[in-house]
PDB file of N, CA and C in Angstrom:
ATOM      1  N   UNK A   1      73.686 159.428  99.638  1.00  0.00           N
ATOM      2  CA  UNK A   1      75.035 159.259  99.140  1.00  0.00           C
ATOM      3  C   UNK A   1      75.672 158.092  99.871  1.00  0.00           C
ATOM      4  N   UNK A   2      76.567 157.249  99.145  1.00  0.00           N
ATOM      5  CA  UNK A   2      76.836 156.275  99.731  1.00  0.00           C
ATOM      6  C   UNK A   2      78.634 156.077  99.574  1.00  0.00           C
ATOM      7  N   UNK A   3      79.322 156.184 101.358  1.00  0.00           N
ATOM      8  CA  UNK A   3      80.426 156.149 101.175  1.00  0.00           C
ATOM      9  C   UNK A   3      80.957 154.813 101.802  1.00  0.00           C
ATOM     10  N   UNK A   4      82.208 154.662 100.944  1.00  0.00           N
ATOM     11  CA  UNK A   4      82.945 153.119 101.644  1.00  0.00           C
ATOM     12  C   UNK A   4      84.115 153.765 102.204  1.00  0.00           C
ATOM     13  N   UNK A   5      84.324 152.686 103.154  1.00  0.00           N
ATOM     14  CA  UNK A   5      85.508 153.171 103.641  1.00  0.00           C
ATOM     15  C   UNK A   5      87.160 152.746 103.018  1.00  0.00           C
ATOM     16  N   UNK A   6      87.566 153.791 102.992  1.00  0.00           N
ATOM     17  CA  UNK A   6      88.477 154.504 102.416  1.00  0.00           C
ATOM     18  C   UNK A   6      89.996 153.457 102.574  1.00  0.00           C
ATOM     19  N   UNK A   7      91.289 153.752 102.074  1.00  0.00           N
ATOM     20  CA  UNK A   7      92.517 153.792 102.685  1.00  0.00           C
ATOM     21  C   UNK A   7      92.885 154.583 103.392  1.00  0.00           C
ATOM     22  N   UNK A   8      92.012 155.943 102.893  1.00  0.00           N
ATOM     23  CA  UNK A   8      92.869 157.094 103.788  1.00  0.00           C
ATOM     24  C   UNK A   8      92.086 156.515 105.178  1.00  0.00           C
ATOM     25  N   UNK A   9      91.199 156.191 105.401  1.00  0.00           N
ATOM     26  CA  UNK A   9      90.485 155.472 106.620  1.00  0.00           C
ATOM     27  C   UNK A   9      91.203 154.541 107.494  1.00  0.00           C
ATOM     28  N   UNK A  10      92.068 153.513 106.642  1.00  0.00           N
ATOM     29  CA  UNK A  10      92.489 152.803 106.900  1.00  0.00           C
ATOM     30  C   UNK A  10      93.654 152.650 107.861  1.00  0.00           C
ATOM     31  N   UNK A  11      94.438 153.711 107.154  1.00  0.00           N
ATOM     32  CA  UNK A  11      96.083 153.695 107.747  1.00  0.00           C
ATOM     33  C   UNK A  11      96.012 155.053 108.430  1.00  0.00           C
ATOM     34  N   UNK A  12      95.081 155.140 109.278  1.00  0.00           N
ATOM     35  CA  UNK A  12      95.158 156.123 110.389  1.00  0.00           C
ATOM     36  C   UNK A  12      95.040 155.851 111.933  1.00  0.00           C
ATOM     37  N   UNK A  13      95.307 155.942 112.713  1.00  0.00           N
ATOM     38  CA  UNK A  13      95.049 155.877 114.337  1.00  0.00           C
ATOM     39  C   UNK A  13      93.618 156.198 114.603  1.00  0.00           C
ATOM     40  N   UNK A  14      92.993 156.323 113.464  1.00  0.00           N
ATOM     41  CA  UNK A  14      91.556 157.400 113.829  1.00  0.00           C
ATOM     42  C   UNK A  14      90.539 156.010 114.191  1.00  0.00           C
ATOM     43  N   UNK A  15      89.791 155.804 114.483  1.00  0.00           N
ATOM     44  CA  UNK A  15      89.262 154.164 114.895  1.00  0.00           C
ATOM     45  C   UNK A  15      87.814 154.725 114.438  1.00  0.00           C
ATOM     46  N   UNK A  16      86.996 154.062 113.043  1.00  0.00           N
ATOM     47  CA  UNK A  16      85.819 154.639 112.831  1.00  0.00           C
ATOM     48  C   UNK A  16      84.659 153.594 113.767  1.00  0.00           C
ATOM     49  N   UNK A  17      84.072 154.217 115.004  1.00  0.00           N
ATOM     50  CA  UNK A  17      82.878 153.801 115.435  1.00  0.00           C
ATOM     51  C   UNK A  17      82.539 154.790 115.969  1.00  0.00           C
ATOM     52  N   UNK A  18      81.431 154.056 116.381  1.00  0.00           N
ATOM     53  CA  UNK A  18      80.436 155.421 116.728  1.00  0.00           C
ATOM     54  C   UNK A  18      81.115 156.140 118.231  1.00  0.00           C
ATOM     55  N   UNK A  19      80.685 157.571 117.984  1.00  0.00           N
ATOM     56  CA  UNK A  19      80.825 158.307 118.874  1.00  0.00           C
ATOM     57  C   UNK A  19      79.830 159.471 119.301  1.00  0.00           C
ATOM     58  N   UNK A  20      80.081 160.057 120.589  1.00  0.00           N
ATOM     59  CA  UNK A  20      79.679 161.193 120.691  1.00  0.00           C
ATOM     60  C   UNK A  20      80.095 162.752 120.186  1.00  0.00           C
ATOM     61  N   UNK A  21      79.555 163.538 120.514  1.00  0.00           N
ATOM     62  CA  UNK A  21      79.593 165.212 120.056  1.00  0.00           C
ATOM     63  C   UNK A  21      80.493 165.382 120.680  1.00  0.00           C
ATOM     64  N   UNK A  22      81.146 165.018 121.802  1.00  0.00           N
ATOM     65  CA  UNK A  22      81.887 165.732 122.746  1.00  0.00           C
ATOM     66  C   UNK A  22      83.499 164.906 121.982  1.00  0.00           C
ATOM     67  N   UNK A  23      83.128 163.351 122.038  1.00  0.00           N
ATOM     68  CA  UNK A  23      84.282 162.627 121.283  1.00  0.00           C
ATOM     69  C   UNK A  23      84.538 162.528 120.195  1.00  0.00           C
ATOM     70  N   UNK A  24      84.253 163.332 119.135  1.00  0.00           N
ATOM     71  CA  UNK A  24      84.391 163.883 118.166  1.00  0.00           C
ATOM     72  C   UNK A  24      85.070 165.367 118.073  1.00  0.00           C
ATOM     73  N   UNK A  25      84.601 166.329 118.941  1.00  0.00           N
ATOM     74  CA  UNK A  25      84.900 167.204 119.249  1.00  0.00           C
ATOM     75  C   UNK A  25      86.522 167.199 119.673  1.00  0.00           C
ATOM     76  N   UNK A  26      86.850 166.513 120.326  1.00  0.00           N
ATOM     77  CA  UNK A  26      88.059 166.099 121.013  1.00  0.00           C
ATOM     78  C   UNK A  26      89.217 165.534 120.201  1.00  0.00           C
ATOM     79  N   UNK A  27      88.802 164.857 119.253  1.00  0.00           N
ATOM     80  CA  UNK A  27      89.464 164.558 117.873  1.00  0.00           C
ATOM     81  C   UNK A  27      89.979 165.325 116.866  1.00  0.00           C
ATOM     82  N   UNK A  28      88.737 166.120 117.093  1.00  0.00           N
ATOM     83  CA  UNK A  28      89.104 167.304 116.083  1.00  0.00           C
ATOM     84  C   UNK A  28      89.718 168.403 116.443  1.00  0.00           C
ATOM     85  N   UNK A  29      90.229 168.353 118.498  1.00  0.00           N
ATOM     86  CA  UNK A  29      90.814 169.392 118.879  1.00  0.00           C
ATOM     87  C   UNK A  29      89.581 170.747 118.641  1.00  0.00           C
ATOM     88  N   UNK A  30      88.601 170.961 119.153  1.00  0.00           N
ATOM     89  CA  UNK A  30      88.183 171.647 119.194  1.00  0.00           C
ATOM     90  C   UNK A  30      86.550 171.589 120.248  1.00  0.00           C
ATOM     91  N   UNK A  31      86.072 172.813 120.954  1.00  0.00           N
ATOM     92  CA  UNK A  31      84.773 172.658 121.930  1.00  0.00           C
ATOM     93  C   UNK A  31      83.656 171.721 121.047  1.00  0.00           C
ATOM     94  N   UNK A  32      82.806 171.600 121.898  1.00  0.00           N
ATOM     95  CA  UNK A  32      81.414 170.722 120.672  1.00  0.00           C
ATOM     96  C   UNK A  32      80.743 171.526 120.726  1.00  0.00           C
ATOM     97  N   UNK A  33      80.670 172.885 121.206  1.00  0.00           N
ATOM     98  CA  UNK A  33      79.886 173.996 120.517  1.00  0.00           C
ATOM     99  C   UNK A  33      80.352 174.296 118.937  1.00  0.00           C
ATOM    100  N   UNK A  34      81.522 174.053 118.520  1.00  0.00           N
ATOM    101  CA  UNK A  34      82.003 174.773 117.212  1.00  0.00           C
ATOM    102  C   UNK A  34      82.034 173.816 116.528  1.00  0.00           C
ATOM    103  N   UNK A  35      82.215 172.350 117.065  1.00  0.00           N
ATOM    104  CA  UNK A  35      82.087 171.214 116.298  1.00  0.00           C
ATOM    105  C   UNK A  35      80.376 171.101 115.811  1.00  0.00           C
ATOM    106  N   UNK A  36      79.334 171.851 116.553  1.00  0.00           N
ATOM    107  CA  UNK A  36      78.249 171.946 116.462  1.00  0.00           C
ATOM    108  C   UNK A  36      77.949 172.580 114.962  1.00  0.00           C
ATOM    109  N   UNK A  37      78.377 173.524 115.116  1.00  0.00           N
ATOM    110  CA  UNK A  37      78.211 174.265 114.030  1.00  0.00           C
ATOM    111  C   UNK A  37      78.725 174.230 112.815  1.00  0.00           C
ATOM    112  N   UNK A  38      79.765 173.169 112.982  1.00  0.00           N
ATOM    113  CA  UNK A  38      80.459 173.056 111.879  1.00  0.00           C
ATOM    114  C   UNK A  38      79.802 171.673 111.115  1.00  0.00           C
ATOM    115  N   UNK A  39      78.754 171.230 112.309  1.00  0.00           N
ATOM    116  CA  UNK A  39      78.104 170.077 111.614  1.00  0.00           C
ATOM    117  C   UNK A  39      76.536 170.609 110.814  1.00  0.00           C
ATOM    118  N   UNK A  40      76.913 171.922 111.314  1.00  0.00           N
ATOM    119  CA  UNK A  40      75.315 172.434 111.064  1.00  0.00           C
ATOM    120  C   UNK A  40      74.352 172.479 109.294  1.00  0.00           C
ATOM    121  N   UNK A  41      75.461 172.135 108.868  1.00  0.00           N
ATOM    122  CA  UNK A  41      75.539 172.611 107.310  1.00  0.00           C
ATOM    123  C   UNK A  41      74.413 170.998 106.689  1.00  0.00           C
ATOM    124  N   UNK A  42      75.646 169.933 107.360  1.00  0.00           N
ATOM    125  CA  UNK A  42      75.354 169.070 106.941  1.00  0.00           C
ATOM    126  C   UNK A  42      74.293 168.184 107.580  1.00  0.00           C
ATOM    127  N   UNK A  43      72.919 168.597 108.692  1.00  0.00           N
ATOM    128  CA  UNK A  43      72.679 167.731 109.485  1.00  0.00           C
ATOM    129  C   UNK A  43      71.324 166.764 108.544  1.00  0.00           C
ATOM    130  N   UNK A  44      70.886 167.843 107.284  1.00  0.00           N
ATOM    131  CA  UNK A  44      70.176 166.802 106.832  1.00  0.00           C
ATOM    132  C   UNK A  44      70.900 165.354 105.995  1.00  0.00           C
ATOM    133  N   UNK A  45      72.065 165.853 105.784  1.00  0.00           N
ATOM    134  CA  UNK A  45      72.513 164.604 104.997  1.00  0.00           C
ATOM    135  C   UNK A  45      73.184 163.557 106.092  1.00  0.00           C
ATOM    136  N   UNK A  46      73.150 164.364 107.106  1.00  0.00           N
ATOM    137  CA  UNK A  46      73.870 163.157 108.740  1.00  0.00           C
ATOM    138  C   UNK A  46      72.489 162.303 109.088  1.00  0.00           C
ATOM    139  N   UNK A  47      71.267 163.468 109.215  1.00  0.00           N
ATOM    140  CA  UNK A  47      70.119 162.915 110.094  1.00  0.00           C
ATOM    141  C   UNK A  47      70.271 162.834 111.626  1.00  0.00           C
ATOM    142  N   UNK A  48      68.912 161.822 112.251  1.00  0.00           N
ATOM    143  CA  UNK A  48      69.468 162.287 113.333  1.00  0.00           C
ATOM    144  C   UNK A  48      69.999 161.096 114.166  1.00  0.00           C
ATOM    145  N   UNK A  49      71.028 161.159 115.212  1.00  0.00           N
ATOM    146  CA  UNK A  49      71.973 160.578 116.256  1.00  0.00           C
ATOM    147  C   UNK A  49      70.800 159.177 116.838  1.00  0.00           C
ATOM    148  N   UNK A  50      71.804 158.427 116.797  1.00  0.00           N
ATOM    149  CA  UNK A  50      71.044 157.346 118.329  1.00  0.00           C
ATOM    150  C   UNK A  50      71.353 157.978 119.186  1.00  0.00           C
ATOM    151  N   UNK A  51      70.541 157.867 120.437  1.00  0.00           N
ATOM    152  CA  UNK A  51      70.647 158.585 121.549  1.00  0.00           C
ATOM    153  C   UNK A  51      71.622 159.432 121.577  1.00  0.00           C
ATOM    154  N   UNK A  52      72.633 159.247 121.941  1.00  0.00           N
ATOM    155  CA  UNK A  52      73.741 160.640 121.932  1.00  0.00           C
ATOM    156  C   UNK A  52      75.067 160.199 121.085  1.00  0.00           C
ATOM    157  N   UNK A  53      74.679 158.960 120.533  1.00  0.00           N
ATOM    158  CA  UNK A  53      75.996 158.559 119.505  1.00  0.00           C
ATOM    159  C   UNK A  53      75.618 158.935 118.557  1.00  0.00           C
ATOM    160  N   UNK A  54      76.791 159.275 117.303  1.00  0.00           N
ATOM    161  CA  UNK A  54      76.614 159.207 115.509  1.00  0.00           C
ATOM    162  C   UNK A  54      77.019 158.053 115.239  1.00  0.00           C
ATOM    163  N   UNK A  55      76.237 157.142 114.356  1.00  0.00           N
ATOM    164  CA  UNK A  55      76.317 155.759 113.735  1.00  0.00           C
ATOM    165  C   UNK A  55      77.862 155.592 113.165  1.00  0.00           C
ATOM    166  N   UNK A  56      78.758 154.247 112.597  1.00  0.00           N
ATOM    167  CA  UNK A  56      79.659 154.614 112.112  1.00  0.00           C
ATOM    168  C   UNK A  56      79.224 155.454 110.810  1.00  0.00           C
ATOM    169  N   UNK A  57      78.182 155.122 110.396  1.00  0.00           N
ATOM    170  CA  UNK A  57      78.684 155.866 108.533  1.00  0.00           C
ATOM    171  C   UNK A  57      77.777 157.333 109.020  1.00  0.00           C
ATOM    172  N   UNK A  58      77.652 157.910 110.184  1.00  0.00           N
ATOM    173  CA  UNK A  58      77.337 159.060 110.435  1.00  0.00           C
ATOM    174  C   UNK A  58      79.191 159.493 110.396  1.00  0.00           C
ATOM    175  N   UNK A  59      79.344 159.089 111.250  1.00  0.00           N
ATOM    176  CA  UNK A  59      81.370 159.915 111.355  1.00  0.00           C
ATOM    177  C   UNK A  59      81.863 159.711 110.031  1.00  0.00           C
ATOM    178  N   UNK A  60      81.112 158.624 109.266  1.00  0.00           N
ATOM    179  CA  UNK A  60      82.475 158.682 108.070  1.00  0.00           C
ATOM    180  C   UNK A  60      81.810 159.753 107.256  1.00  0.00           C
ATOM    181  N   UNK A  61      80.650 159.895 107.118  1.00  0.00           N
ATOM    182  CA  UNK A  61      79.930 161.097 106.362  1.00  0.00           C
ATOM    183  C   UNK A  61      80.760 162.360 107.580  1.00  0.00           C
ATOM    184  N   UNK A  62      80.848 162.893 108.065  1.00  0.00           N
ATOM    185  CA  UNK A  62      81.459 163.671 108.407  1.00  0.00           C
ATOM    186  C   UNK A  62      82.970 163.474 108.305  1.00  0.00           C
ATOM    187  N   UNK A  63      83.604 162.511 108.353  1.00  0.00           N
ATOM    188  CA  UNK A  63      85.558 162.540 108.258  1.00  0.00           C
ATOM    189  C   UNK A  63      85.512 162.862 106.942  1.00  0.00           C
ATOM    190  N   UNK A  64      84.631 162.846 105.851  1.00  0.00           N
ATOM    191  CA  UNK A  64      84.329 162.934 104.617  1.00  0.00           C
ATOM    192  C   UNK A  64      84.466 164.626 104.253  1.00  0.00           C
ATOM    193  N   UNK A  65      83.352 164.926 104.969  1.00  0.00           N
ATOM    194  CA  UNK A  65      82.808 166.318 105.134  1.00  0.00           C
ATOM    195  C   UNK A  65      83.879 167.244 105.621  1.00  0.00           C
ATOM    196  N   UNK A  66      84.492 167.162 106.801  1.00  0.00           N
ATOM    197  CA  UNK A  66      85.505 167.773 107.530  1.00  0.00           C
ATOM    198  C   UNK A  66      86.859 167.878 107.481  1.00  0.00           C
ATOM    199  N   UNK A  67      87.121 165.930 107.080  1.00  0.00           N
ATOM    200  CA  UNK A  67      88.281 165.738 106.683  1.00  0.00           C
ATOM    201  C   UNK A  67      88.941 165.148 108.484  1.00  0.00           C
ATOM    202  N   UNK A  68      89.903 164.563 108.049  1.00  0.00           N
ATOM    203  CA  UNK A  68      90.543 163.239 108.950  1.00  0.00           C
ATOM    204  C   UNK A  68      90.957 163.893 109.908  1.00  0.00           C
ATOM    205  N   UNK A  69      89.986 163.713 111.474  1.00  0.00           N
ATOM    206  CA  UNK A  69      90.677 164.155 112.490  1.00  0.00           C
ATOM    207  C   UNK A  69      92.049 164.660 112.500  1.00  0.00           C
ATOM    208  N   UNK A  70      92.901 165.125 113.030  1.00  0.00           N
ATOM    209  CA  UNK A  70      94.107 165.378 113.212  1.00  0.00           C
ATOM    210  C   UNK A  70      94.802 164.466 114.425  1.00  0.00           C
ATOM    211  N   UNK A  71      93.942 164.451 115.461  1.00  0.00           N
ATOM    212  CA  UNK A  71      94.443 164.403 117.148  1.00  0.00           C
ATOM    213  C   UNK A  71      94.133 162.585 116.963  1.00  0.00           C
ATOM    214  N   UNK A  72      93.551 162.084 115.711  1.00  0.00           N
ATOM    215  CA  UNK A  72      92.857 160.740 115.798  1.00  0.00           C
ATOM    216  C   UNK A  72      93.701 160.039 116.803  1.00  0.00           C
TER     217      UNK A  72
END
């Protein structure tokens, strides 16, 4: 699936690059155990991480999935 980035992307504080589980987690106001699981659904369509980052179009497939940080 192939996503572009958005307006709603645009005109937010949310800054799309890559991040970690934990800085993601933190965005979303919530542990990265539950952020874990809440990625669990989707990890074949994420794949898997560079070392401990998600690519940008890994987060936007998830801001997609989850919906726009809050805490961005």
């Amino acid at each position: 699936m192939n996503y572009t980035l958005s307006e709603k992307f645009m005109n937010t504080n949310f800054i799309l690059r890559p991040y970690t589980l934990r800085e993601l987690a933190v965005h979303y106001g919530v542990h990265s155990k539950t952020l874990r699981k809440w990625l669990k659904p989707f990890t074949s369509e994420l794949g898997p991480r560079i070392g401990h980052f998600y690519t940008i179009v890994q987060v936007e497939i998830i801001c997609h999935k989850l919906g726009k940080p809050e805490l961005g």
